[in-house]
Protein backbone atom coordinates (compact mmCIF):
# COMPACT_ATOMS: atom_id res chain seq x y z
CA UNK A 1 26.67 4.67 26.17
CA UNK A 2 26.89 2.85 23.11
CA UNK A 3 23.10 2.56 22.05
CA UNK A 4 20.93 1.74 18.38
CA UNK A 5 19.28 5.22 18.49
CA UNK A 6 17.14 4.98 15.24
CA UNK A 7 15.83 1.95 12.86
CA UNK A 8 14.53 3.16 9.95
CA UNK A 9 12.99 1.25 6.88
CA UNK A 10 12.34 2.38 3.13
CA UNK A 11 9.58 -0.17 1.31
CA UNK A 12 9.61 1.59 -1.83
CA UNK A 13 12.96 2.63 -2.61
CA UNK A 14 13.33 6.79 -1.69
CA UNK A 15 9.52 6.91 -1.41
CA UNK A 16 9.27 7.13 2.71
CA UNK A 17 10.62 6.49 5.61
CA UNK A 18 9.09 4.26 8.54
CA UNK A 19 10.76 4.60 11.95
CA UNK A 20 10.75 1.13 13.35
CA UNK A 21 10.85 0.22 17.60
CA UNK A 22 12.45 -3.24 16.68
CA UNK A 23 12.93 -5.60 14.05
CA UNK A 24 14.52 -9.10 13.53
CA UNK A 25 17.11 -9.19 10.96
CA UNK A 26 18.11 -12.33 9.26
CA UNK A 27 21.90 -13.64 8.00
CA UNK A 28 22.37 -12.64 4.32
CA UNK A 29 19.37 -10.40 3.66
CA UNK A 30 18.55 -6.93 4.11
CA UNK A 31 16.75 -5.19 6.92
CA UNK A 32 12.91 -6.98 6.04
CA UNK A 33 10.78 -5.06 3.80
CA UNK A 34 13.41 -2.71 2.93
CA UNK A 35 13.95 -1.37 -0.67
CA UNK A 36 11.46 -4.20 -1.77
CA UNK A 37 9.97 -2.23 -4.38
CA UNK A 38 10.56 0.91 -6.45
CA UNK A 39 9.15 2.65 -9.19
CA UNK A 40 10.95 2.32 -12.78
CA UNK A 41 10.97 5.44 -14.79
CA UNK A 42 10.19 5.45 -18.89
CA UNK A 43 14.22 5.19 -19.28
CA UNK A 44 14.90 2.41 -17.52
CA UNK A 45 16.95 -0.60 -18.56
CA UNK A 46 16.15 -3.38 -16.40
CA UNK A 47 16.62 -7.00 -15.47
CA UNK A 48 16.00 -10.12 -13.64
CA UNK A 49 17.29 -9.31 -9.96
CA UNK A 50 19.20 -6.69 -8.47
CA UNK A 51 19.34 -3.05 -10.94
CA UNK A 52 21.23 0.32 -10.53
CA UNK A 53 19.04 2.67 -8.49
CA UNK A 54 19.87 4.56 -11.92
CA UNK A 55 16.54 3.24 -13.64
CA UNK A 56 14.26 4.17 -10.57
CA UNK A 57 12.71 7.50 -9.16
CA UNK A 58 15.08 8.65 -6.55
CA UNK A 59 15.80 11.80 -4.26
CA UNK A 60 18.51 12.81 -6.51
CA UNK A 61 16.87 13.28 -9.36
CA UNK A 62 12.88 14.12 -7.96
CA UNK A 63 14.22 16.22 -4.75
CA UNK A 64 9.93 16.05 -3.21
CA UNK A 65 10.49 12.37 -2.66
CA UNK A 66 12.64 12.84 0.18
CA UNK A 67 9.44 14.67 2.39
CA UNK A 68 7.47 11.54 2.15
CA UNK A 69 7.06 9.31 4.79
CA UNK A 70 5.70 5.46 4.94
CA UNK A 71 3.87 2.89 7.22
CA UNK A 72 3.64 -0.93 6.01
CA UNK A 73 0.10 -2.06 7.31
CA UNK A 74 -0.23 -5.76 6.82
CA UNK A 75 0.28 -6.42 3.17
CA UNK A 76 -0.47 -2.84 2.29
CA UNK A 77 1.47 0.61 2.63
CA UNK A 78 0.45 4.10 3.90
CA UNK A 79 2.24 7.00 2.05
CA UNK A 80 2.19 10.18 3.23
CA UNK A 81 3.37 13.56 1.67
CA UNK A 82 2.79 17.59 2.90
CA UNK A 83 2.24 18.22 -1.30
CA UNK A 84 0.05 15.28 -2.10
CA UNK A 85 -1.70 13.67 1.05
CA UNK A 86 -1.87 10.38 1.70
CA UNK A 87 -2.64 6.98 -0.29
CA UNK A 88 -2.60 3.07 0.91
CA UNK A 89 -1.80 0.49 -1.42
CA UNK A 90 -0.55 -2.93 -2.17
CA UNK A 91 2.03 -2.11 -4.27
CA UNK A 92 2.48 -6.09 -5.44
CA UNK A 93 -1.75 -5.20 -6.83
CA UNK A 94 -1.74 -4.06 -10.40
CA UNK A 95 -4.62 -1.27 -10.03
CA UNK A 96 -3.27 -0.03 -7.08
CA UNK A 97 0.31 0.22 -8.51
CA UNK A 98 -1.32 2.86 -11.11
CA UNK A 99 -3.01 4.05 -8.34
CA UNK A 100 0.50 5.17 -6.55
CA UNK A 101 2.54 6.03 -10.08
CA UNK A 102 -0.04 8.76 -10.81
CA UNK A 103 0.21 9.55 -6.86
CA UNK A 104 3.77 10.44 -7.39
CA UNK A 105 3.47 11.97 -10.56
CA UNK A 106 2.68 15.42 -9.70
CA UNK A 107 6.53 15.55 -7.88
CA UNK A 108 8.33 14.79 -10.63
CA UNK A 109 10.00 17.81 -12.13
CA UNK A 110 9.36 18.67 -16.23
CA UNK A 111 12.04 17.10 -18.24
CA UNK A 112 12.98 13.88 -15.78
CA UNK A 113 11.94 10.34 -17.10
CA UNK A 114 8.84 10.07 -15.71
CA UNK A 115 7.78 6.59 -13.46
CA UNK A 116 6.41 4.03 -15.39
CA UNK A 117 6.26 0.66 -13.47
CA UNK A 118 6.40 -0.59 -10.15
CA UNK A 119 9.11 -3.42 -9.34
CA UNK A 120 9.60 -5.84 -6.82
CA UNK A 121 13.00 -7.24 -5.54
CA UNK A 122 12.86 -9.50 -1.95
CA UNK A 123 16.42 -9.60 -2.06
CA UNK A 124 15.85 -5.56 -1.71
CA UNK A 125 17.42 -2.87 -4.66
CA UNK A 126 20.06 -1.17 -1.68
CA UNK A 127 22.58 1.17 -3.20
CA UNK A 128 24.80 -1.85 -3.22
CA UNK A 129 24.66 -5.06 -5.44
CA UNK A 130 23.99 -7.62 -2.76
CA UNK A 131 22.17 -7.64 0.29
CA UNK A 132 23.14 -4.99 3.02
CA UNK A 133 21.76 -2.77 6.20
CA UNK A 134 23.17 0.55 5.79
CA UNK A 135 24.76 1.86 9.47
CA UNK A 136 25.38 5.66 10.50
CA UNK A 137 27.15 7.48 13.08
CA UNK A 138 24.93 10.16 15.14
CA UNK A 139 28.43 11.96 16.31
CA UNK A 140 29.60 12.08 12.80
CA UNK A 141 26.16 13.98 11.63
CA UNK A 142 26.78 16.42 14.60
CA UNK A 143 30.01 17.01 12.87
CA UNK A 144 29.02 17.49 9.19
CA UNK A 145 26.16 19.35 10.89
CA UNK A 146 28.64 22.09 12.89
CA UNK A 147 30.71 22.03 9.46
CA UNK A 148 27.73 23.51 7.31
CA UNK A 149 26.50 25.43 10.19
CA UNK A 150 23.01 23.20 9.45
CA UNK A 151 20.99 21.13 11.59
CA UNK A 152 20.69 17.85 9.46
CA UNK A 153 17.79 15.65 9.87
CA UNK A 154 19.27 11.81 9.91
CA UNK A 155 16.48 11.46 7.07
CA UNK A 156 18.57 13.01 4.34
CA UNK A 157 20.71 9.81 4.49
CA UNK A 158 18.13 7.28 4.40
CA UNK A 159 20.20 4.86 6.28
CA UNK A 160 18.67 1.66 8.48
CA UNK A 161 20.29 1.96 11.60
CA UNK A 162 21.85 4.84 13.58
CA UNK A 163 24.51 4.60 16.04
CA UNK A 164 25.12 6.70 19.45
CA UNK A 165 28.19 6.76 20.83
CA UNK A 166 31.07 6.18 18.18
CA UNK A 167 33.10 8.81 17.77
CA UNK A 168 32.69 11.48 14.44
CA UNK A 169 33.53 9.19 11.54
CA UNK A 170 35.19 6.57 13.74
CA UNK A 171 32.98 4.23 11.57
CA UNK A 172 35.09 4.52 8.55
CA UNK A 173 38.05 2.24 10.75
CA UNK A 174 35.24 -0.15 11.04
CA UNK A 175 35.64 -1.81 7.39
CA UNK A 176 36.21 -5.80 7.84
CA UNK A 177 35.37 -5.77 11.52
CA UNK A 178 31.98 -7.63 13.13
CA UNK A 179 29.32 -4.92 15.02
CA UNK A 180 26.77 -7.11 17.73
CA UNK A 181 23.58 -5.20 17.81
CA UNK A 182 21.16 -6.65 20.11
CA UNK A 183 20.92 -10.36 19.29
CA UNK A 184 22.56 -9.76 15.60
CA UNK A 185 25.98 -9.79 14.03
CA UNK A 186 26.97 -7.88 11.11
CA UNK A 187 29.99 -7.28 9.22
CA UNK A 188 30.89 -4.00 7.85
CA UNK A 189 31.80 -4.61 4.06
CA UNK A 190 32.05 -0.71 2.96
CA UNK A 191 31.52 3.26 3.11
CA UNK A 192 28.88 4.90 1.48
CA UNK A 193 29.54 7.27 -1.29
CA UNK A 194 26.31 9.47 -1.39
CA UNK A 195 24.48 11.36 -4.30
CA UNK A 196 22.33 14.93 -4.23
CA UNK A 197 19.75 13.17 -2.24
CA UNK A 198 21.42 14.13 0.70
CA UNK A 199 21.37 18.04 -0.41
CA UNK A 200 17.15 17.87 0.19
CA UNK A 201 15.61 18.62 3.28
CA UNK A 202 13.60 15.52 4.12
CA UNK A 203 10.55 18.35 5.88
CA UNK A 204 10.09 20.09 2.86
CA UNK A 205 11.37 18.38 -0.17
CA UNK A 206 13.64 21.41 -1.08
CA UNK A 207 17.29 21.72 -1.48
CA UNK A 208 18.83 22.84 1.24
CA UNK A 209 22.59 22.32 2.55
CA UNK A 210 25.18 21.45 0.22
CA UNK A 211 26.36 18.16 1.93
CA UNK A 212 28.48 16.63 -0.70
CA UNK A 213 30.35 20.13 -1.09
CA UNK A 214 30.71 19.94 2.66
CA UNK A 215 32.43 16.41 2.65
CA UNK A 216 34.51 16.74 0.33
CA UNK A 217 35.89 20.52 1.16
CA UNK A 218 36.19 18.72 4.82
CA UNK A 219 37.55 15.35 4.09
CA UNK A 220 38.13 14.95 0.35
CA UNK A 221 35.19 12.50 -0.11
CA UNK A 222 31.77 12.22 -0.40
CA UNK A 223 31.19 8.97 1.98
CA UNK A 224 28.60 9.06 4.92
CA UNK A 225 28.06 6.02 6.56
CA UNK A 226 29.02 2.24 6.09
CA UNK A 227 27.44 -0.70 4.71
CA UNK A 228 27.45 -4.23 6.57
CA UNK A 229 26.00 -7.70 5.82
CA UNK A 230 24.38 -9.59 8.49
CA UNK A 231 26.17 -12.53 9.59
CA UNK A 232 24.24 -13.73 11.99
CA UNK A 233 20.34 -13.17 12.26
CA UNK A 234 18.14 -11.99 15.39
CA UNK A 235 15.98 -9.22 17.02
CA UNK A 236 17.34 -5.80 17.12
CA UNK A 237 15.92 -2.99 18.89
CA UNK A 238 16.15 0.82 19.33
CA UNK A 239 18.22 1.68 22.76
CA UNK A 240 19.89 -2.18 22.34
CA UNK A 241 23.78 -1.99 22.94
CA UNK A 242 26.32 -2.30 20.17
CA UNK A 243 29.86 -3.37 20.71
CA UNK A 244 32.70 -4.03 17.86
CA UNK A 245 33.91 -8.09 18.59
């Protein structure tokens, strides 16, 4: 059955996850909420709008960030992390954006830029340069998974919607074609080349599974997953049906 298994949000860009039951997406923007902030490190060079995740705190470079987990609550947002607890803030309030930077401090390894700011971004800071919703392929992470001999959480790839059914990488034929997900309509733009994020095992924070060695000894790339821009709006929901039209 072809099926939305997972939703999954990010509010601060690679600072948690937050498994959703439904959501209504809207033509032209991102999944809502997602990516809407992140936290600027002391190197950063940025400007008005959209930035490379380059200038923010990211899995890549601070591996701990990827065992966090996150729940928006109203206006505010619950962190959670098996190193560091838990903290709610409003990341748009000034105090409680200090509050959170010297949160995340502590996981921030000795010689990496170290976070500075928190920025905000409606049109949401996604890997790519204009508004997207990330889309994976469940059979093609039970693949990669049987290549490396590795049970990989779905959480190393921080994506916003996971797909049951496709075939392994079938998604990669997808590029220029429409995908109806519940009430919505989105059309697949292009793959996803991923970084060292995806080495770190989201439970613990540590490195664990060489996936872009895998990918590329396998296929000669390092792309996971597609990106798509929603073309027209409405309420998706986990078990909805997808169909290529």
């Amino acid at each position: 059955m072809n099926r939305l298994a997972l939703i999954t949000r990010h509010p601060i860009k690679a600072h948690g996850r937050e498994l959703l039951a439904s959501v209504v997406l809207s033509a032209g923007a991102t999944l809502p909420h997602d990516r809407r902030w992140a936290i600027a490190h002391e190197a950063a060079k940025l400007t008005p709008g959209w930035v490379s995740c380059n200038n923010f705190l990211r899995g890549a470079k601070v591996p701990q960030l990827m065992a966090m987990e996150a729940a928006m609550e109203g206006e505010s947002l619950r962190l959670t992390h098996p190193q560091l607890g838990e903290i709610t803030v409003n990341p748009d309030d000034t105090e409680d954006a200090k509050r959170l930077i010297s949160w995340v401090k502590p996981l921030v390894p000795a010689g990496r830029a170290q976070p500075v700011q928190v920025i905000r971004f409606d049109g949401g800071l996604t890997d790519s340069d204009y508004p997207t919703v990330s889309i994976l392929n469940l059979a093609s992470l039970k693949d990669l998974s049987a290549r490396m001999g590795l049970d990989l959480s779905p959480h190393r790839f921080r994506g916003n919607l996971w797909l049951d059914g496709a075939a392994p990488w079938e998604e990669f034929s997808w590029i220029g074609r429409r995908l109806q997900i519940g009430e919505a309509v989105l059309e697949v733009t292009e793959r996803i080349t991923r970084c060292r994020a995806t080495c770190v095992d989201p439970a613990t924070g540590e490195v664990m599974g060489e996936t872009l060695d895998a990918l590329d000894q396998a296929f000669g790339h390092k792309d996971f997953g597609i990106f798509a821009s929603v073309i027209q709006g409405g309420k998706i929901a986990v078990d909805d049906a997808w169909s290529l039209i």
